[in-house]
Structure formats: structure tokens, C-alpha cells
C-alpha atoms as a PDB file:
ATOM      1  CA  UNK A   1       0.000   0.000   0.000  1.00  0.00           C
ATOM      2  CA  UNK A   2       1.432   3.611  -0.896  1.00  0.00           C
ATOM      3  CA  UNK A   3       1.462   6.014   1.656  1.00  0.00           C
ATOM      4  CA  UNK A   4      -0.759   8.567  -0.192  1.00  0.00           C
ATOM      5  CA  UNK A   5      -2.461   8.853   3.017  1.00  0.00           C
ATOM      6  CA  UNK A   6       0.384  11.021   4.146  1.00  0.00           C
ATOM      7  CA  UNK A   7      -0.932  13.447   1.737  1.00  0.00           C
ATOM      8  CA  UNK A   8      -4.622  13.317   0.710  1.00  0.00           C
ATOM      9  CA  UNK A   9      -7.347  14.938   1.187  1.00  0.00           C
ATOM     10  CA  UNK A  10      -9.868  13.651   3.938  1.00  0.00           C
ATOM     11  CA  UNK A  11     -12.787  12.489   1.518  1.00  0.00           C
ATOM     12  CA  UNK A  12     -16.483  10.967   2.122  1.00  0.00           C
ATOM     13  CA  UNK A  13     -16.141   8.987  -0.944  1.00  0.00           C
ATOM     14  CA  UNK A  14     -19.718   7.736   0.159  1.00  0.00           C
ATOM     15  CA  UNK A  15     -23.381   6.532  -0.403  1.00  0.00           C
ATOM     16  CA  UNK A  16     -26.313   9.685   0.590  1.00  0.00           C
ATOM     17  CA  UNK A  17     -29.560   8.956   0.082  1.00  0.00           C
ATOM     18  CA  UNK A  18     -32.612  10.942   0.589  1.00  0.00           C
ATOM     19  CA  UNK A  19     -36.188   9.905  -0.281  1.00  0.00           C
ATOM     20  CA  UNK A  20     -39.725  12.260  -0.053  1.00  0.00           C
ATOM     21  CA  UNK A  21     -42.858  10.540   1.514  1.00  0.00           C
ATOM     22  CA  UNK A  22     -46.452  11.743   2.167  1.00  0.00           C
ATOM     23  CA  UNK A  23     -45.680  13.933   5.383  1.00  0.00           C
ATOM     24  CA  UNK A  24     -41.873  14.585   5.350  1.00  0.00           C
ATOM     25  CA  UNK A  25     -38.137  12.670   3.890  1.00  0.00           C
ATOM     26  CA  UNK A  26     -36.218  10.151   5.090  1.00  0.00           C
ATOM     27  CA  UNK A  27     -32.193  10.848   4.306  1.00  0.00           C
ATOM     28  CA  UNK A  28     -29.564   7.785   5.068  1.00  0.00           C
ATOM     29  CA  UNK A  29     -25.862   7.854   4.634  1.00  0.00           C
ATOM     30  CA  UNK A  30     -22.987   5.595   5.166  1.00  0.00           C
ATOM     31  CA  UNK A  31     -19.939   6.428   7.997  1.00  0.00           C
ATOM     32  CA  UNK A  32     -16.665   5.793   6.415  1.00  0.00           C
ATOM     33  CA  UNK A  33     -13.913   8.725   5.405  1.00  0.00           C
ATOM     34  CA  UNK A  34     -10.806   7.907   3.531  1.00  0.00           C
ATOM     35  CA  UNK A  35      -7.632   9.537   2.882  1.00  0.00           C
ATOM     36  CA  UNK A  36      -5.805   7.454   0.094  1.00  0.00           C
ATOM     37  CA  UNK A  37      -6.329   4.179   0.391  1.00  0.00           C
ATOM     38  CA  UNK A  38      -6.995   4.591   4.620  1.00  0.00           C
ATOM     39  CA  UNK A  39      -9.855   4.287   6.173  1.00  0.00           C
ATOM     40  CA  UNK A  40      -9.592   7.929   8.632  1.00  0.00           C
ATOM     41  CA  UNK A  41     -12.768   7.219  10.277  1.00  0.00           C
ATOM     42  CA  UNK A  42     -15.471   4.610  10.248  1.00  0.00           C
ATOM     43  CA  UNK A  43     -17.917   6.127  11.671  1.00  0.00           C
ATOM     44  CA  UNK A  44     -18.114   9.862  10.738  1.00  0.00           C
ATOM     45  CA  UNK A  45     -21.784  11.423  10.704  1.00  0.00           C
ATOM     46  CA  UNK A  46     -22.362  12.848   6.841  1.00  0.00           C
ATOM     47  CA  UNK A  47     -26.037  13.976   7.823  1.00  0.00           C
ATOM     48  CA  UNK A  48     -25.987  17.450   9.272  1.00  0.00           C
ATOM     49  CA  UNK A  49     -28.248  20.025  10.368  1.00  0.00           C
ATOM     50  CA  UNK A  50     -29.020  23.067   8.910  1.00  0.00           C
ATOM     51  CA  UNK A  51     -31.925  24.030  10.749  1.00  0.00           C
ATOM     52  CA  UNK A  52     -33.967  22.517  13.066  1.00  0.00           C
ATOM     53  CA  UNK A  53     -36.214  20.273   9.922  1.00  0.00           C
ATOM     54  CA  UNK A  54     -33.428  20.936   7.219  1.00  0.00           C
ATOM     55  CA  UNK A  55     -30.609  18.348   6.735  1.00  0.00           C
ATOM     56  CA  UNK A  56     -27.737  17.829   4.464  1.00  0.00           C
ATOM     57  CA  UNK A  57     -26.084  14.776   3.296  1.00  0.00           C
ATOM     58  CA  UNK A  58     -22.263  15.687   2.265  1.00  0.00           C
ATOM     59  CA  UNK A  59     -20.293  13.679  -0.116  1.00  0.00           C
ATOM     60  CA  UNK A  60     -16.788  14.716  -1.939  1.00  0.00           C
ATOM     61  CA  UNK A  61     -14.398  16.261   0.030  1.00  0.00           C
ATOM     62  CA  UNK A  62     -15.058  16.495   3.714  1.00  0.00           C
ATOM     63  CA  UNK A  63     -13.029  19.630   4.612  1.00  0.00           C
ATOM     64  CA  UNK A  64     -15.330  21.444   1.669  1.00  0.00           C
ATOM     65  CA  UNK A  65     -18.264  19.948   2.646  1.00  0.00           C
ATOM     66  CA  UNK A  66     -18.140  20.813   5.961  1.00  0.00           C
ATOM     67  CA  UNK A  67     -17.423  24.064   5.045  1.00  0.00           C
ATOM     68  CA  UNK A  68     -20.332  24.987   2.638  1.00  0.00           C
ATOM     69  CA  UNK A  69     -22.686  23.342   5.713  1.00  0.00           C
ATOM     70  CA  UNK A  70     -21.190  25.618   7.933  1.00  0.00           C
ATOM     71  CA  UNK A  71     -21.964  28.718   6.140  1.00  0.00           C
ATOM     72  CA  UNK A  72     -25.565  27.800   5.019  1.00  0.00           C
ATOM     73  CA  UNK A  73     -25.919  26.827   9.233  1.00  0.00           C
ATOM     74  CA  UNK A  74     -24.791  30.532   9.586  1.00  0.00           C
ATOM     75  CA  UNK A  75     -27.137  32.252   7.156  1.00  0.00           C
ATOM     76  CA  UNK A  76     -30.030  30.248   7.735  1.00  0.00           C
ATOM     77  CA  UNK A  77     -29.864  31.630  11.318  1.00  0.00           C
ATOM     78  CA  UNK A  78     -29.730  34.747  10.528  1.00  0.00           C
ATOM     79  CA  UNK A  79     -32.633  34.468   7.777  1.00  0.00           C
ATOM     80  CA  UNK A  80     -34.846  32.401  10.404  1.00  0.00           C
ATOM     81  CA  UNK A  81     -34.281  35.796  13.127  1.00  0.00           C
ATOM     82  CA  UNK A  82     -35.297  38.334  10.149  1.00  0.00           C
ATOM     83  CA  UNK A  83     -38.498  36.275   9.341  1.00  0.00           C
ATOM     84  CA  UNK A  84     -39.369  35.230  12.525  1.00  0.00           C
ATOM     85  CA  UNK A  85     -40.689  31.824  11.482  1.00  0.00           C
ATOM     86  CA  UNK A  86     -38.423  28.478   9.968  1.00  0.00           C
ATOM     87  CA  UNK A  87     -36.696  29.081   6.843  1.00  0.00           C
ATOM     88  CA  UNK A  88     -38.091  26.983   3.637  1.00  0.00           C
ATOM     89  CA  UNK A  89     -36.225  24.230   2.577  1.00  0.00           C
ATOM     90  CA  UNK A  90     -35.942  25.657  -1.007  1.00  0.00           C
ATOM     91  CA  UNK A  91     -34.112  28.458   0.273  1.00  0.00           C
ATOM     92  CA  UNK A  92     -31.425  25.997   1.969  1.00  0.00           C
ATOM     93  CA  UNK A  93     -31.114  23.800  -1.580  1.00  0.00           C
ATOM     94  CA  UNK A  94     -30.654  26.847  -3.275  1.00  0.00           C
ATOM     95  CA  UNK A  95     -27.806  28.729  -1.019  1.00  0.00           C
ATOM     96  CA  UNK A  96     -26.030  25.098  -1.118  1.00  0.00           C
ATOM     97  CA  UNK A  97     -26.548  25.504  -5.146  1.00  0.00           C
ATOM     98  CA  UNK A  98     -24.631  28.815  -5.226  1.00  0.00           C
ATOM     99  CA  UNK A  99     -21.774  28.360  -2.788  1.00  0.00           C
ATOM    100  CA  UNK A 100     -21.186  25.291  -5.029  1.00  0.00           C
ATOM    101  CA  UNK A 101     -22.034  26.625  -8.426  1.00  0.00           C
ATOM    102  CA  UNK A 102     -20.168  29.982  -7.612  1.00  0.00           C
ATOM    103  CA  UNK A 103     -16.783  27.726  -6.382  1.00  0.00           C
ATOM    104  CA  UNK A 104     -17.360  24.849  -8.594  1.00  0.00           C
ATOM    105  CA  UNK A 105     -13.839  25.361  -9.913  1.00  0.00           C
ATOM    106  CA  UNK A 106     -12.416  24.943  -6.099  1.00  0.00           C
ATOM    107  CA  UNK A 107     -14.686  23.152  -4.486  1.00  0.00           C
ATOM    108  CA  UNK A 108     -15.549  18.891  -4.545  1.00  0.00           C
ATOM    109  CA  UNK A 109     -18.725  18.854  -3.027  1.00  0.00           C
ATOM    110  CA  UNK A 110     -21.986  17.062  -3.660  1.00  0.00           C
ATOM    111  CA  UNK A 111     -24.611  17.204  -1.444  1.00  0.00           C
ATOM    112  CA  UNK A 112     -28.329  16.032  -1.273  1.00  0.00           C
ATOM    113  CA  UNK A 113     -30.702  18.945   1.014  1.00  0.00           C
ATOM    114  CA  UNK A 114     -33.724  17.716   2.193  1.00  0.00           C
ATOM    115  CA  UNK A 115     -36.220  18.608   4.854  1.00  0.00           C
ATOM    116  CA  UNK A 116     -39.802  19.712   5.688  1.00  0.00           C
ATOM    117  CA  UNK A 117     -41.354  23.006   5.695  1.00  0.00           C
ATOM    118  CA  UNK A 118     -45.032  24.153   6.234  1.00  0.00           C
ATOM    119  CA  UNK A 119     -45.110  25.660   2.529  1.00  0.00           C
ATOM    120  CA  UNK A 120     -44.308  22.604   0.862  1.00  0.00           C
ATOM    121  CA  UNK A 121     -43.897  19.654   3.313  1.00  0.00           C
ATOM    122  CA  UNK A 122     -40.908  16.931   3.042  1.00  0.00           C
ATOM    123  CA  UNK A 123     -38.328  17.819   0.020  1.00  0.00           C
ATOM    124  CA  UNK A 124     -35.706  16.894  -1.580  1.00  0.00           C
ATOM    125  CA  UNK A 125     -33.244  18.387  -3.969  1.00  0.00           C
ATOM    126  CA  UNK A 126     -30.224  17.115  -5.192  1.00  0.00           C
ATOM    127  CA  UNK A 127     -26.597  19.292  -5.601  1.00  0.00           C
ATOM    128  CA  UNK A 128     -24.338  17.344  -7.627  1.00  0.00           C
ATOM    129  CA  UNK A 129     -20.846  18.243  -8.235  1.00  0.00           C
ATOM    130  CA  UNK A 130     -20.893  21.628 -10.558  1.00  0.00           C
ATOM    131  CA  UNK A 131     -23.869  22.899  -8.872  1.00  0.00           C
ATOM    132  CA  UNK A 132     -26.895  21.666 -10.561  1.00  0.00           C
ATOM    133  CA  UNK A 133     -30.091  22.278  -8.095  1.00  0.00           C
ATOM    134  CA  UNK A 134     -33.495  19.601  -9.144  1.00  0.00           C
ATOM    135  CA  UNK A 135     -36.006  18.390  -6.845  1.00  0.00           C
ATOM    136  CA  UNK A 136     -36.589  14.439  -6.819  1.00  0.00           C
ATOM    137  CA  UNK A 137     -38.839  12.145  -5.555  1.00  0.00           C
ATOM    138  CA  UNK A 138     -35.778  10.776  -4.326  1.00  0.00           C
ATOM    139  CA  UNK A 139     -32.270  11.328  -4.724  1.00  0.00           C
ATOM    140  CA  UNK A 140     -28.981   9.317  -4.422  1.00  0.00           C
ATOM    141  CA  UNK A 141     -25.130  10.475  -4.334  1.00  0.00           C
ATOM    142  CA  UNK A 142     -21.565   9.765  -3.795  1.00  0.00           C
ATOM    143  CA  UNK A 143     -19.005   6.746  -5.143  1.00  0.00           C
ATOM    144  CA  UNK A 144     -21.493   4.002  -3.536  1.00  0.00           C
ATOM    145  CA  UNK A 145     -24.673   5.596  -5.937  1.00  0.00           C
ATOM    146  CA  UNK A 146     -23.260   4.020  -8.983  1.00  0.00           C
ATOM    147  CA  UNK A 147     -24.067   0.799  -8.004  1.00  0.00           C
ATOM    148  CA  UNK A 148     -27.143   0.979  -6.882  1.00  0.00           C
ATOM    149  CA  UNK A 149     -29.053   2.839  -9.822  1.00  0.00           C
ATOM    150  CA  UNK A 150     -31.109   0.158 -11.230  1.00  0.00           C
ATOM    151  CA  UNK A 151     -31.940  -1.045  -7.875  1.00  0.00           C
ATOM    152  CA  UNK A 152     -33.149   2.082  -6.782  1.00  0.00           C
ATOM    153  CA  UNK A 153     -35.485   2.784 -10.377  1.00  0.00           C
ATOM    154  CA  UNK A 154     -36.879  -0.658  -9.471  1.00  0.00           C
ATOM    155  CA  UNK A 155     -37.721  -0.746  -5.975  1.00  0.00           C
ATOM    156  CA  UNK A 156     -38.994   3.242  -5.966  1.00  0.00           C
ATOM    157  CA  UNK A 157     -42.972   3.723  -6.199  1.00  0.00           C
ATOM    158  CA  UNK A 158     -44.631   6.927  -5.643  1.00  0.00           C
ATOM    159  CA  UNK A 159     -46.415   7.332  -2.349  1.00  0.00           C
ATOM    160  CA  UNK A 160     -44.504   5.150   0.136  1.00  0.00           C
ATOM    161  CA  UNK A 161     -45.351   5.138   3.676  1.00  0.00           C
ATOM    162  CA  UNK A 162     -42.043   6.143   6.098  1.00  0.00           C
ATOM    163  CA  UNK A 163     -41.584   2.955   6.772  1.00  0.00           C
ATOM    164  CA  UNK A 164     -40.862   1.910   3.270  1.00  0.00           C
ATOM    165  CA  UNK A 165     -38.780   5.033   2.753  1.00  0.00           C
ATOM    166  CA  UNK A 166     -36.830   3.839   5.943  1.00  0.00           C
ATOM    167  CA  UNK A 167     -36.617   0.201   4.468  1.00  0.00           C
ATOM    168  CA  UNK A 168     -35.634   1.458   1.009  1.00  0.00           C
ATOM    169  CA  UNK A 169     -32.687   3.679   2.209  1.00  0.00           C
ATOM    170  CA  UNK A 170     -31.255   0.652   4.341  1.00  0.00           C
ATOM    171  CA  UNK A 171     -31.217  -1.872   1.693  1.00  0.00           C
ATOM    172  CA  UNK A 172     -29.825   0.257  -0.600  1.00  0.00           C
ATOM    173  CA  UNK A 173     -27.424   1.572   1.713  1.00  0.00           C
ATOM    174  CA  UNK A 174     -26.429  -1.186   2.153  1.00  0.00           C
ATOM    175  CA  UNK A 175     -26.192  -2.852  -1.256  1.00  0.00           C
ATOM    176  CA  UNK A 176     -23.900   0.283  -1.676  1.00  0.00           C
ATOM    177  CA  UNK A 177     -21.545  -0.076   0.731  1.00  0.00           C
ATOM    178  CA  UNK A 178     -21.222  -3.785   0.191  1.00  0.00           C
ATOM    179  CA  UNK A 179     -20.063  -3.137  -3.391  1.00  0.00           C
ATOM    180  CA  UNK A 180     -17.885   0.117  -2.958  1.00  0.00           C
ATOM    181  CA  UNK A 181     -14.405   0.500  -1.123  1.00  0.00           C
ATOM    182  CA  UNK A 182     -15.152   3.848  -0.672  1.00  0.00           C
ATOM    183  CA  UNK A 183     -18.335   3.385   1.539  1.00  0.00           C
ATOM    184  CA  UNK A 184     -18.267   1.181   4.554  1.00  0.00           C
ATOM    185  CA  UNK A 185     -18.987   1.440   8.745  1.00  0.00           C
ATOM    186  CA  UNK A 186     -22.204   1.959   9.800  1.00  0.00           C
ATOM    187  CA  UNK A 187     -26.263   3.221   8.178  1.00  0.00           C
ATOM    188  CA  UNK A 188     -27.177   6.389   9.964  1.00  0.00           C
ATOM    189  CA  UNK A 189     -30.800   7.869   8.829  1.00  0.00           C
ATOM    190  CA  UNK A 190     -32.824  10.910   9.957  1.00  0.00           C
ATOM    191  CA  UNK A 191     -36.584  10.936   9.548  1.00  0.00           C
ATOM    192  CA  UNK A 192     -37.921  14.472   8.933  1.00  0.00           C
ATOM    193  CA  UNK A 193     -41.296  16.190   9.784  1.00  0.00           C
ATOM    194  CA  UNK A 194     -43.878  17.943  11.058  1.00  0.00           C
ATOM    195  CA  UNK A 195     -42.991  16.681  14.320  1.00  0.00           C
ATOM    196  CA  UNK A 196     -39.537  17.208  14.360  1.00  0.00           C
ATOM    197  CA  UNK A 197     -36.654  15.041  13.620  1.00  0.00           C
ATOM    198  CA  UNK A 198     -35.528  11.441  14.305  1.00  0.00           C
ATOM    199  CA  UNK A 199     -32.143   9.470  14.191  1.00  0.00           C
ATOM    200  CA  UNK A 200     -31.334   5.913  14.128  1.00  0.00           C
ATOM    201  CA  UNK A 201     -27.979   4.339  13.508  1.00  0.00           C
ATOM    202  CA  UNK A 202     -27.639   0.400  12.343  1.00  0.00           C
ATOM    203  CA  UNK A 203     -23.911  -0.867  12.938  1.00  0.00           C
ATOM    204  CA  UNK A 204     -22.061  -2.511  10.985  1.00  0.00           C
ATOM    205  CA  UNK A 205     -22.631  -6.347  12.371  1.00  0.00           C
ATOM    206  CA  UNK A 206     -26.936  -5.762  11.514  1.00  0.00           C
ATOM    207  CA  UNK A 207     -26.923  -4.321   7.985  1.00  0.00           C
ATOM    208  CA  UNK A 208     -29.380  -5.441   5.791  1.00  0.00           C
ATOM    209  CA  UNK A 209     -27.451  -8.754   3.772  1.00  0.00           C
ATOM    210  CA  UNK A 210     -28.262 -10.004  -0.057  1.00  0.00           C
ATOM    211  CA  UNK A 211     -25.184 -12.005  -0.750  1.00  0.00           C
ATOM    212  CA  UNK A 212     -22.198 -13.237   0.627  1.00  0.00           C
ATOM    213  CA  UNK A 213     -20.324 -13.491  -2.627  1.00  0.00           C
END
């Protein structure tokens, strides 16, 4: 093994997931970060909050990401103090879509924003890398989303309950992470809505299993 982890850059080369249902989102991400070829940590948390109902997940480079979820935690604040009531979650997607669209050309950042609001309930939107901004029924993201394509057109149907959202971000979670080097550790998810917000965490040893080849 080289020792490239000397040198690079701490990166959530990852699986994100988010997926809308009738009343609010489900969002799931893996936990590993690699520098090089190293694992750095195995059990990061790439779901962060933005406000109190507005999440991000963070894939590409974690110093950047981290960064650009730092500065949309700052200015929603501020924007939720000069309204006086909680910020939209369209307003969120679409200061992550600048900060990455303006500094596309120095930043490696993809992130999925999703959340609930009273306007427009649960959300999603999807911020790939360049700064693209569309709202999905559901959205996927990071090295792990490649494989998982096809499952995810198949198994999707409009109108899921939250407990099929939750089920469908686990499995394919975990069909990710099972496939990609990059992904790994543990399934953390966060339930959004009306009520407020929920986290669960599945380790490692209980992942949802398809194969052992």
C-alpha cells in the first residue's frame, strides 16, 4: 500500500440517500472517510443540520463539505431571526446551489438537502458536483450511488409510507456499501417532519445482507 495517506485529502467517498414521503423525507448515509487508500474514520456522521427540519447529506471532500454546511448553518440563522418563522427548505437547496455553483472550480462537493417546511412539506433536492439544483422524488449520491441505480429505479414507487422510505434507504445503503471501497462502517438515517426530527444508527454487524459473494 502507498502512503498517499500522508498526503490526501480527507474524503467521504460515500453513499447519501434521501427519499420524499407523504408527510416529510427520510435521508440515510454511510460512515466511512478515507484519505488514500486509509480508512480515517469509520464512523463519521455525513447527515448534518441546517436548521432545526433541514438536513444535508455531504459527499466529496469532507473539509469542503463541511465548510459549505457551515456557512448555510450561519445564514439560515440569521434568515430564520429576520423572518421570525423556519426558513423553507428551497431556500437551503438553493444557497447550497450557489456556494457550489459559484466555487465549482475549487470546491468537490456534492450534497443532497432535504427537509420539511409548512409551505411545501418533506423535500428533496439534489446538488451534484458543478452545482446543478433539481427536486426528486428521491435522490442518491456519492461513489457508492453508482451501483445501486437500477436497484433504486426498481424498488422506488410513488407514495410510500415512512416505513418503506426507511426500508428502502437501508437496503440500498447497504447494497452500496457492500459493493464500494469507498463506503463502509455503519447506516445512519434521519426521519424528517412535522414533528420534528428522528435518528437511528444500524452498525455494521446488523446491515441489511443479499449475498455473501
Amino acid at each position: 500500500m502507498s502512503n498517499d495517506w500522508r498526503t490526501s485529502e480527507h474524503m467521504t467517498g460515500t453513499s447519501i440517500m434521501a427519499v420524499e414521503y407523504d408527510g416529510g423525507v427520510v435521508m440515510g448515509a454511510d460512515s466511512r472517510t478515507s484519505t488514500g487508500q486509509y480508512v480515517a474514520n469509520r464512523v463519521s456522521d455525513k447527515i448534518t443540520s441546517v436548521t432545526e427540519k433541514i438536513y444535508v447529506c455531504r459527499s466529496g471532500s469532507a473539509a469542503d463539505t463541511q465548510a459549505i454546511s457551515d456557512f448555510v448553518k450561519y445564514y439560515m440563522d440569521m434568515h430564520e431571526m429576520e423572518i421570525g418563522e423556519e426558513p423553507m427548505v428551497r431556500t437551503a437547496s438553493t444557497l447550497v446551489q450557489r456556494l457550489i455553483y459559484q466555487n465549482k472550480n475549487a470546491f468537490m462537493a456534492g450534497m443532497i438537502v432535504a427537509g420539511w417546511d409548512e409551505d411545501r412539506g418533506g423535500q428533496v433536492f439534489s446538488i451534484p458536483l458543478g452545482g446543478a439544483r433539481v427536486r426528486q422524488p428521491f435522490a442518491i449520491g456519492g461513489s457508492g450511488s453508482t451501483y445501486i441505480y437500477a436497484h433504486c429505479d426498481a424498488t422506488y414507487k410513488p407514495k410510500m409510507t415512512k416505513e418503506e422510505c426507511l426500508e428502502f434507504v437501508q437496503n440500498a445503503l447497504a447494497l452500496a456499501m457492500a459493493r464500494d471501497g469507498s463506503s463502509g462502517g455503519v447506516i445512519r438515517t434521519v426521519i424528517i417532519n412535522k414533528d420534528g426530527v428522528e435518528r437511528n444508527m444500524i452498525p455494521g454487524n446488523s446491515l441489511p445482507r443479499f449475498s455473501e459473494v
